[in-house]
Protein backbone atom coordinates (compact mmCIF):
# COMPACT_ATOMS: atom_id res chain seq x y z
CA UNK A 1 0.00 0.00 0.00
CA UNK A 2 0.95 3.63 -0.80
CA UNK A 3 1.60 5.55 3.05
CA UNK A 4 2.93 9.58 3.21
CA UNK A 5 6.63 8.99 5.01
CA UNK A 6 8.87 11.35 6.74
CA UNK A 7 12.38 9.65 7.26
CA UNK A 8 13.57 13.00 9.12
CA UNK A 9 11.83 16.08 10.56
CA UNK A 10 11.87 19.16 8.50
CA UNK A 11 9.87 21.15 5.67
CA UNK A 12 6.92 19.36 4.61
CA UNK A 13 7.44 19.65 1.11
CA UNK A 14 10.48 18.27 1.83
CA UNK A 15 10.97 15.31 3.54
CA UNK A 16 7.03 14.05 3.02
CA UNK A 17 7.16 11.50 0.12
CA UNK A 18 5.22 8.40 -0.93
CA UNK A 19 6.62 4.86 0.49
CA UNK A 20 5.25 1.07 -0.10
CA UNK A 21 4.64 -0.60 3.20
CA UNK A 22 2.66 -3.86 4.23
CA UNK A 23 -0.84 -4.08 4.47
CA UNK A 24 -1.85 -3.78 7.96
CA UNK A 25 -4.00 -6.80 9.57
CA UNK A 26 -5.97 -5.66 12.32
CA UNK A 27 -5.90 -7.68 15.76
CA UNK A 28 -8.68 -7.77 18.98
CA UNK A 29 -10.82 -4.62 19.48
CA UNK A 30 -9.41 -3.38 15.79
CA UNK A 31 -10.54 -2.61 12.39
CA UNK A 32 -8.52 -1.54 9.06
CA UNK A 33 -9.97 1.19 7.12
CA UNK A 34 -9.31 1.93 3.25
CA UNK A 35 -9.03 5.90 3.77
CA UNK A 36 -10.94 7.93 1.19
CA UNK A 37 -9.89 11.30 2.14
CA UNK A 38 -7.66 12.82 4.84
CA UNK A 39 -7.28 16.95 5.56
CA UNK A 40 -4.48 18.39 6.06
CA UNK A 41 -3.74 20.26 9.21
CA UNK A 42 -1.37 22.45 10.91
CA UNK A 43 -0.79 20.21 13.36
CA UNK A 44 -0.23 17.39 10.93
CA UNK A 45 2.40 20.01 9.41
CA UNK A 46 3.49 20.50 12.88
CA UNK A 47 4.03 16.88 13.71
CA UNK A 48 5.95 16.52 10.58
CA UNK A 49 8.66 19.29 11.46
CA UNK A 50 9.39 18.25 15.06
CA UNK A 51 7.30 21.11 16.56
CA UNK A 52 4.29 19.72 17.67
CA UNK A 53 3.67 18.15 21.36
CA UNK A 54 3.64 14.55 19.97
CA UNK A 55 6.98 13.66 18.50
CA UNK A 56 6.86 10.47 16.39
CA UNK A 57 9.79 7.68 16.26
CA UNK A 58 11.76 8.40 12.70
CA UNK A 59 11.17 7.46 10.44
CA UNK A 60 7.40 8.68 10.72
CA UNK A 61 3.49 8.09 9.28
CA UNK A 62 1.70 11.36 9.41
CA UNK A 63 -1.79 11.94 9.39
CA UNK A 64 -4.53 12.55 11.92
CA UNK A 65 -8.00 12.75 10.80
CA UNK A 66 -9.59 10.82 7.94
CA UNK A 67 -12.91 9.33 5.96
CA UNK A 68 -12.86 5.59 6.05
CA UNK A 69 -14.23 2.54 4.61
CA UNK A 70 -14.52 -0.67 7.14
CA UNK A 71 -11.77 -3.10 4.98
CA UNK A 72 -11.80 -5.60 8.23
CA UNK A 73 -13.14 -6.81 11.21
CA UNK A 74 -10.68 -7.44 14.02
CA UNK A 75 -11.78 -10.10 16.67
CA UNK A 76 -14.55 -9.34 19.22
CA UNK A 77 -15.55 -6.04 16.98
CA UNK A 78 -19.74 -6.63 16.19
CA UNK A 79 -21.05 -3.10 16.44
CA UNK A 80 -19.06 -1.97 12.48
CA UNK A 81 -19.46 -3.89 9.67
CA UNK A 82 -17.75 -3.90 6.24
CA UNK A 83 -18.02 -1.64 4.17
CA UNK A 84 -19.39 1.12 6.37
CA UNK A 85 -18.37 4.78 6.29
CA UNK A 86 -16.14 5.95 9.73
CA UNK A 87 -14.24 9.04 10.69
CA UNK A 88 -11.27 8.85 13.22
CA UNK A 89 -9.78 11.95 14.50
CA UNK A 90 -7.43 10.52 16.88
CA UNK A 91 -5.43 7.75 14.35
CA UNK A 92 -1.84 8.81 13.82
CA UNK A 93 -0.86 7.81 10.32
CA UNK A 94 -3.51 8.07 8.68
CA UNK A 95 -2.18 9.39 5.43
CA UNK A 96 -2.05 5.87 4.20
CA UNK A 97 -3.90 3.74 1.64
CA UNK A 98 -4.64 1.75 4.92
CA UNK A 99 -4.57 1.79 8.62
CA UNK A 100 -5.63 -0.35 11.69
CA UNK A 101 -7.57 1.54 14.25
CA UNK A 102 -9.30 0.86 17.42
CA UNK A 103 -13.02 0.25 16.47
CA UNK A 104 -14.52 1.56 19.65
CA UNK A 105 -12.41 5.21 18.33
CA UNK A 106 -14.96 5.33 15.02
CA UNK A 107 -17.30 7.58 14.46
CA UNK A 108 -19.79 5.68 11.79
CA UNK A 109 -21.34 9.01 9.39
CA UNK A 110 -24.60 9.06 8.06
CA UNK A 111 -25.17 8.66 4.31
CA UNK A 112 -26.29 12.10 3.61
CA UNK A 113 -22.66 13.39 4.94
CA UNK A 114 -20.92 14.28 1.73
CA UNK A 115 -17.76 12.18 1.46
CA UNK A 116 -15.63 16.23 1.43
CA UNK A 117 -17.27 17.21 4.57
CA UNK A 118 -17.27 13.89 6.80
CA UNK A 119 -13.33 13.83 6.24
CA UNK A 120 -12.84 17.05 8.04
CA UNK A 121 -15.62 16.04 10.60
CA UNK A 122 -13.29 15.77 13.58
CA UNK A 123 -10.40 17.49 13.97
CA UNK A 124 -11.73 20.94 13.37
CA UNK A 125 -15.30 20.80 13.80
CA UNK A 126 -15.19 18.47 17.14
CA UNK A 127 -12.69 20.50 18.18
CA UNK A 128 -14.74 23.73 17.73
CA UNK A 129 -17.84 22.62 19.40
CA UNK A 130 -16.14 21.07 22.07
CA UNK A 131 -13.98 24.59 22.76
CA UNK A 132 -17.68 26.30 22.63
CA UNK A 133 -18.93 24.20 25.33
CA UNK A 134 -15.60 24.25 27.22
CA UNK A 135 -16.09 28.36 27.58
CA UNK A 136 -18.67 27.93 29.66
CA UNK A 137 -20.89 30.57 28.21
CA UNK A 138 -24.25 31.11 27.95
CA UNK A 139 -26.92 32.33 25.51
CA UNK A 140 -27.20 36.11 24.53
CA UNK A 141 -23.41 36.11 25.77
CA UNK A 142 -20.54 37.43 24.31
CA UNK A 143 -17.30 36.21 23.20
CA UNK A 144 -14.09 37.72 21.27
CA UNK A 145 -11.44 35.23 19.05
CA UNK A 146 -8.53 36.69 16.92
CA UNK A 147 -8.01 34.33 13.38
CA UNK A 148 -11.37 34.70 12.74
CA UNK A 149 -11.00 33.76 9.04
CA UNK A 150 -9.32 30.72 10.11
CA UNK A 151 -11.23 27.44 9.83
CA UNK A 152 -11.95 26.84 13.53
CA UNK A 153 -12.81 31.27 13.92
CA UNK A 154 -15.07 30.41 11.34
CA UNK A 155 -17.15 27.67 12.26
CA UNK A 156 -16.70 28.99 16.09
CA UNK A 157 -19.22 32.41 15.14
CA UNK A 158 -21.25 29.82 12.65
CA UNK A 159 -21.90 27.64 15.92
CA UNK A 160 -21.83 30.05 18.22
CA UNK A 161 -24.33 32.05 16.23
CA UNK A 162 -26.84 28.80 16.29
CA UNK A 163 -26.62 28.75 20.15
CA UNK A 164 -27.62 32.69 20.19
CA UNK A 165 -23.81 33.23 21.41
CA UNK A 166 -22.15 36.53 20.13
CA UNK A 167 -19.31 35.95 18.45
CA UNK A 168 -16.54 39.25 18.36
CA UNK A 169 -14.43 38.13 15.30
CA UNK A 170 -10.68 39.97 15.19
CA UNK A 171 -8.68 39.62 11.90
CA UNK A 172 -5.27 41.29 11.22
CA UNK A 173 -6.30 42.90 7.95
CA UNK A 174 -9.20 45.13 6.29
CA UNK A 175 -9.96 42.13 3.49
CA UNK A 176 -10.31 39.70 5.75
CA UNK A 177 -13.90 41.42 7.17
CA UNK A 178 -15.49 41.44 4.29
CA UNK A 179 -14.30 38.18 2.95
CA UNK A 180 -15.88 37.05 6.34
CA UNK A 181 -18.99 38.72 5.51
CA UNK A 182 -19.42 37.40 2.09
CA UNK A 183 -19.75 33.66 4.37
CA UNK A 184 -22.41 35.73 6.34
CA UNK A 185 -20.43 36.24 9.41
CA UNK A 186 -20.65 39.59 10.92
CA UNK A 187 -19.06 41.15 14.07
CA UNK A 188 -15.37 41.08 12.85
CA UNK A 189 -13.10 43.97 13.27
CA UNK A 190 -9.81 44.56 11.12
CA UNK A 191 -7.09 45.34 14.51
CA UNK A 192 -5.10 46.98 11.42
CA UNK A 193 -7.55 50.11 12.09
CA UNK A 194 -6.20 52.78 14.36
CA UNK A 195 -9.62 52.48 15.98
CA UNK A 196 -10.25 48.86 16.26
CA UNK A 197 -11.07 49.27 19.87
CA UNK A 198 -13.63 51.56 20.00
CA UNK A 199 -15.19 49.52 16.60
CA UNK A 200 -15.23 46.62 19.22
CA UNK A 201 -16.92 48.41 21.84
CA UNK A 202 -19.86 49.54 19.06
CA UNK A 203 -20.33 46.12 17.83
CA UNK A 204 -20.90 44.84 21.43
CA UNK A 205 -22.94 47.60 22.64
CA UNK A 206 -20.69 48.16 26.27
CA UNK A 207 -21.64 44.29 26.81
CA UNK A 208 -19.13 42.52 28.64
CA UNK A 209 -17.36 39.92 27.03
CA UNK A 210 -16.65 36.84 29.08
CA UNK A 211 -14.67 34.25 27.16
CA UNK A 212 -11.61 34.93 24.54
CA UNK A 213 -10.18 32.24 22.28
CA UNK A 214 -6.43 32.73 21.09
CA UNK A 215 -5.39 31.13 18.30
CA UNK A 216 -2.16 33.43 17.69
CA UNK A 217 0.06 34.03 19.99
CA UNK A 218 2.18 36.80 20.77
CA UNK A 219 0.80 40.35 21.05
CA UNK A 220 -2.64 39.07 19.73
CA UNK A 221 -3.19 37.39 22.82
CA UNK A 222 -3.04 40.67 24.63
CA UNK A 223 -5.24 42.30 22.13
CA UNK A 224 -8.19 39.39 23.33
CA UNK A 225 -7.59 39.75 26.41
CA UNK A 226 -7.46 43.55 26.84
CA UNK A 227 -11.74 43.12 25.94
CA UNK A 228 -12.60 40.66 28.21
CA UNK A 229 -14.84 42.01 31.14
CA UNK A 230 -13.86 41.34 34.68
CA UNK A 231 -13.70 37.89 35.24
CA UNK A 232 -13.62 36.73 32.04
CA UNK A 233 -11.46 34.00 30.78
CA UNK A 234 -8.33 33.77 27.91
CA UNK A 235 -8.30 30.36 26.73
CA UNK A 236 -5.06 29.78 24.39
CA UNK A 237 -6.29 27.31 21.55
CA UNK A 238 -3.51 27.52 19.13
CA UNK A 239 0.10 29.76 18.16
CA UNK A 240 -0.05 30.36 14.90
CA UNK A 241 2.65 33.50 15.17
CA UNK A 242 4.03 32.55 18.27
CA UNK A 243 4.89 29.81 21.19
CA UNK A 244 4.51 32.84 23.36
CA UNK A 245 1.73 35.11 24.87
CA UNK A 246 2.42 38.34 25.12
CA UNK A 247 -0.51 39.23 27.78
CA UNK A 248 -0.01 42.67 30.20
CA UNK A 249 0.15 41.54 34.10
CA UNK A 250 -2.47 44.86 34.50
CA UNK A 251 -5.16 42.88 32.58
CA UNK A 252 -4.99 40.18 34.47
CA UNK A 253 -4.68 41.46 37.78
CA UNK A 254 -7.16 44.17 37.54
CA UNK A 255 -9.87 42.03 35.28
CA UNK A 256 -8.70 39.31 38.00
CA UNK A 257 -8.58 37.10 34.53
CA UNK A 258 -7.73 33.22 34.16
CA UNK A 259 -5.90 31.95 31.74
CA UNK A 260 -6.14 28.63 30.48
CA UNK A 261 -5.07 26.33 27.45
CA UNK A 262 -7.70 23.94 25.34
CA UNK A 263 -5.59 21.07 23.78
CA UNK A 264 -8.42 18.71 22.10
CA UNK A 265 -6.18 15.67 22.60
CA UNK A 266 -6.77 16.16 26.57
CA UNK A 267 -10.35 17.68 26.63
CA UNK A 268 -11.90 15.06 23.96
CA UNK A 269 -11.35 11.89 25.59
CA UNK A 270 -12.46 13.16 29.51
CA UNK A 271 -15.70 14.02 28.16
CA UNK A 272 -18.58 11.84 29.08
CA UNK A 273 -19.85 9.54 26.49
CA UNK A 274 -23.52 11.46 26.50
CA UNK A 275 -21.71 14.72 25.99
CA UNK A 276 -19.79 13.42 23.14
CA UNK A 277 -23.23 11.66 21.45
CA UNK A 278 -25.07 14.91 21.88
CA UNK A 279 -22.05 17.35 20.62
CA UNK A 280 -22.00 15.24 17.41
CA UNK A 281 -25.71 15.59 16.95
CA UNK A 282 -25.38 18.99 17.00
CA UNK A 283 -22.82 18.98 14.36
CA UNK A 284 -24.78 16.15 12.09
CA UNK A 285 -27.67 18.76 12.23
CA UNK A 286 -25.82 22.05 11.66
CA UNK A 287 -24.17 20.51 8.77
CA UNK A 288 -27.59 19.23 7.66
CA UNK A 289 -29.11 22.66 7.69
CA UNK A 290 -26.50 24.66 6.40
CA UNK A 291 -25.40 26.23 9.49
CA UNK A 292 -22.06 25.01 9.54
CA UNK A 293 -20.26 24.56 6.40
CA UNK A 294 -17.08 23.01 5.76
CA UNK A 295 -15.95 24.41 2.66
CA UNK A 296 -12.52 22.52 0.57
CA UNK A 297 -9.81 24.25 -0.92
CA UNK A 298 -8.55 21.39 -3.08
CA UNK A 299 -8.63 17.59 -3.34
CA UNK A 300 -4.74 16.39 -4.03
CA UNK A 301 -3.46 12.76 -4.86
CA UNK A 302 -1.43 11.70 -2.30
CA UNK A 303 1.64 11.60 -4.10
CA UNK A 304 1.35 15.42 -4.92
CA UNK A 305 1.93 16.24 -1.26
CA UNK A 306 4.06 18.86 -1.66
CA UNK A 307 1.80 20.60 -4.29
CA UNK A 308 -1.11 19.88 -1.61
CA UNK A 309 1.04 21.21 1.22
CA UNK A 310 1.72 24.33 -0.78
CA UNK A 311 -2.06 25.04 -1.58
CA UNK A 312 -2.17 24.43 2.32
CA UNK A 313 -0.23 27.50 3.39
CA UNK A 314 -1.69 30.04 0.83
CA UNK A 315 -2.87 33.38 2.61
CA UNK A 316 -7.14 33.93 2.82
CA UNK A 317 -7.69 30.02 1.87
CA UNK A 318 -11.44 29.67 2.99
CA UNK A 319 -11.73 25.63 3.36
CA UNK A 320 -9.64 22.81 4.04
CA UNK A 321 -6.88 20.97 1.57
CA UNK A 322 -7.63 17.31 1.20
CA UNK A 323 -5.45 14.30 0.42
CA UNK A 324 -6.95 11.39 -1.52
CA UNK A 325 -5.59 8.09 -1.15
């Protein structure tokens, strides 16, 4: 079978290539999947430079997330069958032509799921849902996130939105508002205006804002949390700039502030097995409806990873890069 390989950590582009290796047979508890399509993500990109908080043994499978086929049954496995349609989100090296799993980590998909949209199903959109719920905020609230163009901004005001949450959306540069409001989200602010904060205080009508999400790093994390209320809480999701938060000790002393990181790997597994049902309902019908959508860039073979890597990393790219296998 064709698998993505990394023999050494480095560039992507680089050191990613297309390998032969055995077909895997699945043992107790396991299945094998025949993956249809796999997104790429940052972390994924991560993972494959050496950066990431999981460090694979060289040389390395890559690959998180992925749309599967049941190929096998592993012994003492009855509630999957053959031939059925899964997602994983937690299966390192997935970027395979096939890969054993643990069966009781599947996520079966219902057959009106698009094939393009049930491949990013996890990762992102889990992840997003499960960082709403994790902010502890309620209805008619409101909450601010820089990287609101991103993938996870975006589908955090499209379900936030659906649970009557206000969503404050901060982007670095004038385009990226209205490419956000040609999606239908509103309440973003460009913090390239001299007047960005007072734009912010408009939009949320003196409201206090309880919850911020950084995704950035660096002095964007003070920028979120220089509009939270008293009280309110800075939860660092991702560092797309920078490892390091550049937050002023007056904020939070004075808005007597916590602080407090959301790393899906850790927050997804301690949730309780209802919880987890009920949160993937929600996304099954906001996908259904229209509410969240989870647009694709581009659909690459796997053995044009570089190109796919490439289309990846380009500026204002509004959906996610998938890998067919």
């Amino acid at each position: 079978m064709r698998a993505l390989i990394h023999p050494t950590f480095g560039t992507p582009e680089e050191v990613l290539a297309v390998e032969e290796r055995p077909v895997p047979e699945p043992g107790r508890g396991q299945v094998r999947l025949r993956i249809v399509l796999s997104p790429i993500h940052n972390h994924d990109l991560w993972t494959v430079r050496g950066t990431y908080g999981f460090k694979p043994e060289l040389p390395a499978a890559s690959g998180t997330e992925a749309l599967g086929v049941v190929d096998a049954l592993g012994e003492g496995v009855e509630h999957l069958t053959v031939g059925q349609r899964v997602v994983t989100g937690g299966t390192f090296g997935v970027w395979a032509e096939y890969v054993v799993t643990n069966a009781a980590g599947l996520i079966p998909v219902p057959d009106s799921l698009p094939d393009e949209s049930a491949a990013q199903l996890v990762s992102m959109p889990f992840s997003t849902v499960t960082l709403l719920q994790f902010l502890e905020v309620e209805k008619g609230d409101w909450i601010v996130q820089n990287a609101a163009n991103g993938a996870v901004g975006r589908m955090l005001a499209q379900l936030g939105s659906a649970r009557g949450i206000n969503v404050l959306g901060l982007v670095r540069r004038s385009a990226g508002v209205e490419e956000l409001r040609a999606q239908g989200i509103e309440n973003v602010i460009a913090t390239d205006q001299d007047d960005w904060r007072e734009q912010a205080e408009a939009l949320t009508g003196g409201a206090p804002v309880m919850a911020g999400v950084d995704s950035v790093g660096g002095a964007a994390a003070g920028q979120v949390l220089s509009l939270l209320a008293e009280g309110g809480t800075l939860v660092a999701f991702g560092a797309m700039d920078s490892p390091t938060m550049e937050i002023a000790s007056s904020d939070v002393i004075f808005k007597q502030a916590t602080v407090k990181g959301f790393w899906g790997s850790k927050v997804i597994p301690a949730l309780d097995p209802a919880d987890r049902n009920a949160l993937f309902g929600e996304l099954f019908e906001r996908i259904g409806d229209g509410t969240l959508t989870l647009p694709v860039a581009g659909v690459f073979d796997a053995a044009d990873i570089a190109d796919a890597v490439r289309a990846s990393g380009t500026p204002g790219r509004v959906g996610k890069v998938l890998l067919r296998f």
